[in-house]
Protein backbone atom coordinates (compact mmCIF):
# COMPACT_ATOMS: atom_id res chain seq x y z
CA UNK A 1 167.33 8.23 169.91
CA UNK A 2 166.27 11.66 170.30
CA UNK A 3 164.21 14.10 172.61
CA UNK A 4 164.36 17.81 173.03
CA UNK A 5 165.21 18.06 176.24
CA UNK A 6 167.79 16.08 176.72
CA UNK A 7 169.98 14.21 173.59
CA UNK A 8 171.21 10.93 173.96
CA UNK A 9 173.81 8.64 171.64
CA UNK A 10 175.84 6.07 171.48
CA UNK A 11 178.77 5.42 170.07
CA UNK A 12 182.16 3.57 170.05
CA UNK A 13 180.91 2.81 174.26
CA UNK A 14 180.35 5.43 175.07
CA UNK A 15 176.98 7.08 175.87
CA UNK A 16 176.54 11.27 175.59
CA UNK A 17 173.82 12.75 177.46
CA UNK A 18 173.32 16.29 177.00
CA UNK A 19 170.89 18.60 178.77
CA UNK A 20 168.96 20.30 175.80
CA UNK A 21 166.88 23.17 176.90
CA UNK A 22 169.43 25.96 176.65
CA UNK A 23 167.02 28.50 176.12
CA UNK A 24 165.50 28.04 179.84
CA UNK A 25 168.98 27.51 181.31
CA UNK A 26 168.26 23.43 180.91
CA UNK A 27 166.09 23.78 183.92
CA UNK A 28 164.41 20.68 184.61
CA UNK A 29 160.65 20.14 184.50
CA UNK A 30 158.57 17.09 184.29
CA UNK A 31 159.22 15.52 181.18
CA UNK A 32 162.80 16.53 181.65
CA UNK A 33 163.09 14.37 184.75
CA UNK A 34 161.07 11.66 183.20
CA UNK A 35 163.52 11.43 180.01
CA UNK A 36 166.65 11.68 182.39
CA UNK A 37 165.22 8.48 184.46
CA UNK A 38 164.27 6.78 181.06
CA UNK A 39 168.17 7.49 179.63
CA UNK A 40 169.99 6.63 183.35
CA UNK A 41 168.35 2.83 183.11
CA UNK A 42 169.08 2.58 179.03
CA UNK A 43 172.87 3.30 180.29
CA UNK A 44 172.70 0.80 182.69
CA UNK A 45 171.42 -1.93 181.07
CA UNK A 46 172.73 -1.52 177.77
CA UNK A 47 175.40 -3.47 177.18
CA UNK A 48 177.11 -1.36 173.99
CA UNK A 49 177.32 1.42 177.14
CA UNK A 50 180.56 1.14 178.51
CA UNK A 51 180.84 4.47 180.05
CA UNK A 52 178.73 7.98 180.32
CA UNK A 53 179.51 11.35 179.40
CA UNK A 54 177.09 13.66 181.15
CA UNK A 55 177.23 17.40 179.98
CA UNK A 56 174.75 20.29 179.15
CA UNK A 57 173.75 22.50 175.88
CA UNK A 58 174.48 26.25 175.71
CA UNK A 59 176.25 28.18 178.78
CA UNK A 60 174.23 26.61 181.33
CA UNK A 61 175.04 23.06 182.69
CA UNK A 62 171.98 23.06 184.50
CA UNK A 63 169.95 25.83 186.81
CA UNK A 64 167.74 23.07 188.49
CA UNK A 65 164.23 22.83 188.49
CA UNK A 66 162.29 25.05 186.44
CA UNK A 67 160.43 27.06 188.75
CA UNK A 68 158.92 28.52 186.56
CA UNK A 69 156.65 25.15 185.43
CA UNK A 70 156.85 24.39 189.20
CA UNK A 71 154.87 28.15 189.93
CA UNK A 72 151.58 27.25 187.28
CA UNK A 73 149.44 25.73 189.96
CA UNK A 74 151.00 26.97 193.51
CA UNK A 75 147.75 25.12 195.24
CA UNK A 76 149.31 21.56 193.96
CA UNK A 77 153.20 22.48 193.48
CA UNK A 78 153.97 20.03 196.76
CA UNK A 79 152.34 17.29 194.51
CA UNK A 80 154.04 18.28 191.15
CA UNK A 81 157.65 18.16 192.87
CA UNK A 82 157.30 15.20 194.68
CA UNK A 83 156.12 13.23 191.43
CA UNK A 84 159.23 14.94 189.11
CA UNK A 85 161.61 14.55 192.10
CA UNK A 86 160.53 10.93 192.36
CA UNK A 87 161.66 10.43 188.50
CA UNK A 88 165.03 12.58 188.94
CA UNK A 89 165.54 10.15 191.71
CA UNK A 90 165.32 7.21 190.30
CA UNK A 91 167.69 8.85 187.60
CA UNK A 92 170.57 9.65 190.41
CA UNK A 93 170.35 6.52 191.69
CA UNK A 94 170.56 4.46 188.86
CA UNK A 95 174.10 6.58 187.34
CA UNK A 96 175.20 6.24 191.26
CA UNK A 97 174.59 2.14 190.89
CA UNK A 98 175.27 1.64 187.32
CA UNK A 99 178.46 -0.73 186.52
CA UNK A 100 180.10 1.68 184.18
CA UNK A 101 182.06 4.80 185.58
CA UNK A 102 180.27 8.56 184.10
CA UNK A 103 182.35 11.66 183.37
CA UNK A 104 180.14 15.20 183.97
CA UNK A 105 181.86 18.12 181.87
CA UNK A 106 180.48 21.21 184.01
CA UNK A 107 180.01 23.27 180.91
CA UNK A 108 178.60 26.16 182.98
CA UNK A 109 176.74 27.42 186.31
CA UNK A 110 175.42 24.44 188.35
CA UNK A 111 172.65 25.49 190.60
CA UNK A 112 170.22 23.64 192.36
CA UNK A 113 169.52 19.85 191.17
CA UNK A 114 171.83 20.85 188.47
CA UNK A 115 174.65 21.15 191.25
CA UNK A 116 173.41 17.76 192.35
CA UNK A 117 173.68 16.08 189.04
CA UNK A 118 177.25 17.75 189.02
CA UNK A 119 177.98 15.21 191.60
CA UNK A 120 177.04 12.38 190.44
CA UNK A 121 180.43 12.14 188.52
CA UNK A 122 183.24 9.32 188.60
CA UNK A 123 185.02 11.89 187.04
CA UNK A 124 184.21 15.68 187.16
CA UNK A 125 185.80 17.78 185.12
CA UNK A 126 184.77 21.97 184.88
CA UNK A 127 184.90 24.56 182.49
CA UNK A 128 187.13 27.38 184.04
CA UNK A 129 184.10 29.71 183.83
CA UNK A 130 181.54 27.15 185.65
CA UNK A 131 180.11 27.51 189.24
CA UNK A 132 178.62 25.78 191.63
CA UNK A 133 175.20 26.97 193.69
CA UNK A 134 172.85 25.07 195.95
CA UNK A 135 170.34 27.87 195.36
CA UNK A 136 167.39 25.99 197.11
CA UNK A 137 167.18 28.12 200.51
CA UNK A 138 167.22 31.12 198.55
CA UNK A 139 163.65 30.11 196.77
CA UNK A 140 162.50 28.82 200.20
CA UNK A 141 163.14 25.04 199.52
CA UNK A 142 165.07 22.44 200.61
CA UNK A 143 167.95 20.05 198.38
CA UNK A 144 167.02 17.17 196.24
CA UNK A 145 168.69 14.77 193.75
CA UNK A 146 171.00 13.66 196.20
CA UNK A 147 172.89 17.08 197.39
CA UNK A 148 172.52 16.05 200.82
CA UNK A 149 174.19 12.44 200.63
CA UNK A 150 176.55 13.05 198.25
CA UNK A 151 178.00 16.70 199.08
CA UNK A 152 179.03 16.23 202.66
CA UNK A 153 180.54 12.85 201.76
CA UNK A 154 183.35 15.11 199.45
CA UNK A 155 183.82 17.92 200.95
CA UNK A 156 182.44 17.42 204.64
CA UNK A 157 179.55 18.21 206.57
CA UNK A 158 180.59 21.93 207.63
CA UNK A 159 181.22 23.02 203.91
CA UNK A 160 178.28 21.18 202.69
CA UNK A 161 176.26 23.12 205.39
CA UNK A 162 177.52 26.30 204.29
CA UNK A 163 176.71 25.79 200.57
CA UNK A 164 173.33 24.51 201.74
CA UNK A 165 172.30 27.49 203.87
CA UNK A 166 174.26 30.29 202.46
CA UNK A 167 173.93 29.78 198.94
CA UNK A 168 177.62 30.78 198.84
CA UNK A 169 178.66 29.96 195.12
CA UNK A 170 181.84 28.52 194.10
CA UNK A 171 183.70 29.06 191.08
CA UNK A 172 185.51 26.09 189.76
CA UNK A 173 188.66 26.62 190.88
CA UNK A 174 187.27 26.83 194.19
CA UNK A 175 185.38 23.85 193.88
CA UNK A 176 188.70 22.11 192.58
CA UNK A 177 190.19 23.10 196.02
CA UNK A 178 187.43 21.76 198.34
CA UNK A 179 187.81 18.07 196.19
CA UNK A 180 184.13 18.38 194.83
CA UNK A 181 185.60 17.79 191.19
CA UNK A 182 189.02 16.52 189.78
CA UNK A 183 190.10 19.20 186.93
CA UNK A 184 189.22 22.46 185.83
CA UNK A 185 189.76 23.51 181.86
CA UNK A 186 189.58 27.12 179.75
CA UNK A 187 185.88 26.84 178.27
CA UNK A 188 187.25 26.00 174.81
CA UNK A 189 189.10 23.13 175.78
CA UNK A 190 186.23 21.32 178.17
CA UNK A 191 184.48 19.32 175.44
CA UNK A 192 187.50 18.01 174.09
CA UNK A 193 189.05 17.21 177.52
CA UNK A 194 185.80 15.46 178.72
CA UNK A 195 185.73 13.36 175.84
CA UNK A 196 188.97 12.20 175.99
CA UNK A 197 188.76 10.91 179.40
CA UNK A 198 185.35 9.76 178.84
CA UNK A 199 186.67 7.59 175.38
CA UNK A 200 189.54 6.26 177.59
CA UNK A 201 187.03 5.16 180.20
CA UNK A 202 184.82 3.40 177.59
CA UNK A 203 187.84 1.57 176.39
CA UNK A 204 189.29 0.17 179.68
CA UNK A 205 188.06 -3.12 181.42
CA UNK A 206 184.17 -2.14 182.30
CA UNK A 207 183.70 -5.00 185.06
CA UNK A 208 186.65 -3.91 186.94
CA UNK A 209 185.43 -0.48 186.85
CA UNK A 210 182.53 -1.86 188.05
CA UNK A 211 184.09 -3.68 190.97
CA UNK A 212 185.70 0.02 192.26
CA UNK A 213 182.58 1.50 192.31
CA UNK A 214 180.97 -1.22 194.18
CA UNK A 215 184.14 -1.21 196.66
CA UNK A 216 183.62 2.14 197.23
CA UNK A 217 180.17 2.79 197.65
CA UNK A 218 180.86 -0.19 200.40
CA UNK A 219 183.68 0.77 202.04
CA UNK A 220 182.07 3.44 204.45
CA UNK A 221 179.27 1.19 205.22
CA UNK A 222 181.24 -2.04 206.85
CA UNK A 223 184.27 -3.49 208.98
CA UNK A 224 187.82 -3.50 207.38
CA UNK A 225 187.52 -7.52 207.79
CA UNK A 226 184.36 -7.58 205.43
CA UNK A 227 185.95 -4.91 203.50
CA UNK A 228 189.23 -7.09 202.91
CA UNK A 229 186.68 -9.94 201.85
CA UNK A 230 184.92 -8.44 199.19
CA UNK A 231 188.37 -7.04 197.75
CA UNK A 232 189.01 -10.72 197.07
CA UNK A 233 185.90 -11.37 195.92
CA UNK A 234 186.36 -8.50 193.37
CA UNK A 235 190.14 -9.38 192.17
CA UNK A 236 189.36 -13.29 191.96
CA UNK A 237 185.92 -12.57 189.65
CA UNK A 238 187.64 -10.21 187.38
CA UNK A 239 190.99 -12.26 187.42
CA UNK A 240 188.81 -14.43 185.87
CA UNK A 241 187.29 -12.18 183.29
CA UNK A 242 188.27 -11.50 179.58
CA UNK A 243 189.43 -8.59 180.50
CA UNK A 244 191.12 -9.37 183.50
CA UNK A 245 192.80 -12.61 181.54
CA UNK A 246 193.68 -9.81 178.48
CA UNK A 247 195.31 -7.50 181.29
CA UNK A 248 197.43 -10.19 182.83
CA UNK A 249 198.61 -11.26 179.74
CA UNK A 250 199.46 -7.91 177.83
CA UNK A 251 201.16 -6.98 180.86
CA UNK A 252 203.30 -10.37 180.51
CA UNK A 253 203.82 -9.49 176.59
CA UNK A 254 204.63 -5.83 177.16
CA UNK A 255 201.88 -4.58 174.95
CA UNK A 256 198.93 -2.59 174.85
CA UNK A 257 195.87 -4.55 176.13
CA UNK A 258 192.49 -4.28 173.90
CA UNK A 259 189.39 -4.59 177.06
CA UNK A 260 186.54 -5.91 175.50
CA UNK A 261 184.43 -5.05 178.63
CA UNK A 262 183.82 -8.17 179.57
């Protein structure tokens, strides 16, 4: 399955999505955001997707949103964003929800709803020569796709203010620090790093993966007692799994187990 601007495959589990408009920085305009909500729900629901590898074309991982579509009709822009911004939504949310962890490989700057999408990882891993920019004050706008629920929630509400008003950038080691991603690589090495990881992730048992993201996107949100309960929930179901059954008794063999994702 193909599109220009953005590519999307499958194979061996794992799905690569990679932001394809390199010559405008893979800045995101309308049918951008529509194809990136049309790929997000094909991960989801696809069963052959085990896990997501999330990168971007050329030097750029992403600038954002393409101002320069958004700047054709000033007299209706409100309009126009609110319609793409709807699509990219439904894009972030879905990868948030999905039941299959996502690695992002940061091949470059990250500004704007490209820095947002940089979030979205399970896994974040950056190119030593990547940054990170919320960029939106400096145009006179305010965050989307997410920044504002998902930044403060890894590296706190003073730093996410910061980036938000300042439009400080960060470079990846910096970004590393504050425990917005989890590695940082020399440029040549980020593709092959990314994969790795990703491959491993699409090769491990899917519904348990599954049941950590669930416990975590939880865990903020109730009581230690509830908490507690859906932890047994989540061990008993996927005790109870193929995987979980293949786990349990590989571990018992001493070998090597072979997830099926199921």
């Amino acid at each position: 399955m193909t599109e220009q601007s953005i590519r999307f495959e499958v194979d061996a589990g794992l799905a690569r999505v990679t932001f394809n408009r390199p010559e405008a920085g893979n800045a995101m305009d309308r049918a951008f955001m529509h194809r990136i909500r049309e790929v997000a729900e094909r991960c989801a629901v696809d069963d052959a997707v085990r896990a997501v590898l999330l990168t971007g074309s050329g030097r750029m991982f992403s600038v954002g949103g393409d101002l320069a579509w958004f700047g054709q009709d000033l007299a209706t822009v409100g309009s126009l964003i609110k319609e793409a911004a709807g699509q990219l939504h439904e894009a972030v949310s879905t990868f948030a929800r999905m039941r299959k962890p996502m690695v992002v490989a940061v091949n470059g700057p990250a500004a704007g709803a490209g820095f947002s999408m940089a979030l979205l990882g399970d896994y974040t891993i950056a190119a030593q020569s990547a940054s990170f920019t919320m960029a939106y004050t400096a145009a006179g706008l305010s965050p989307d796709g997410g920044a504002s629920y998902l930044l403060p929630r890894l590296v706190g509400d003073a730093r996410a203010r910061e980036l938000m008003l300042t439009n400080r950038k960060l470079s990846a080691d910096e970004a590393l620090a504050w425990g917005m991603i989890n590695a940082v690589v020399p440029d040549d090495q980020l593709q092959q790093a990314a994969e790795q990881m990703a491959l491993r992730l699409a090769a491990g048992p899917t519904q348990a993966f599954a049941t950590v993201k669930e416990l975590l996107a939880s865990s903020p949100l109730v009581s230690l007692e509830t908490q507690l309960a859906f932890e047994a929930d989540g061990i008993a179901a996927n005790a109870s799994r193929a995987d979980g059954q293949e786990g349990i008794a590989a571990f018992l063999g001493k070998r090597r187990p072979a997830f099926c994702g199921r």
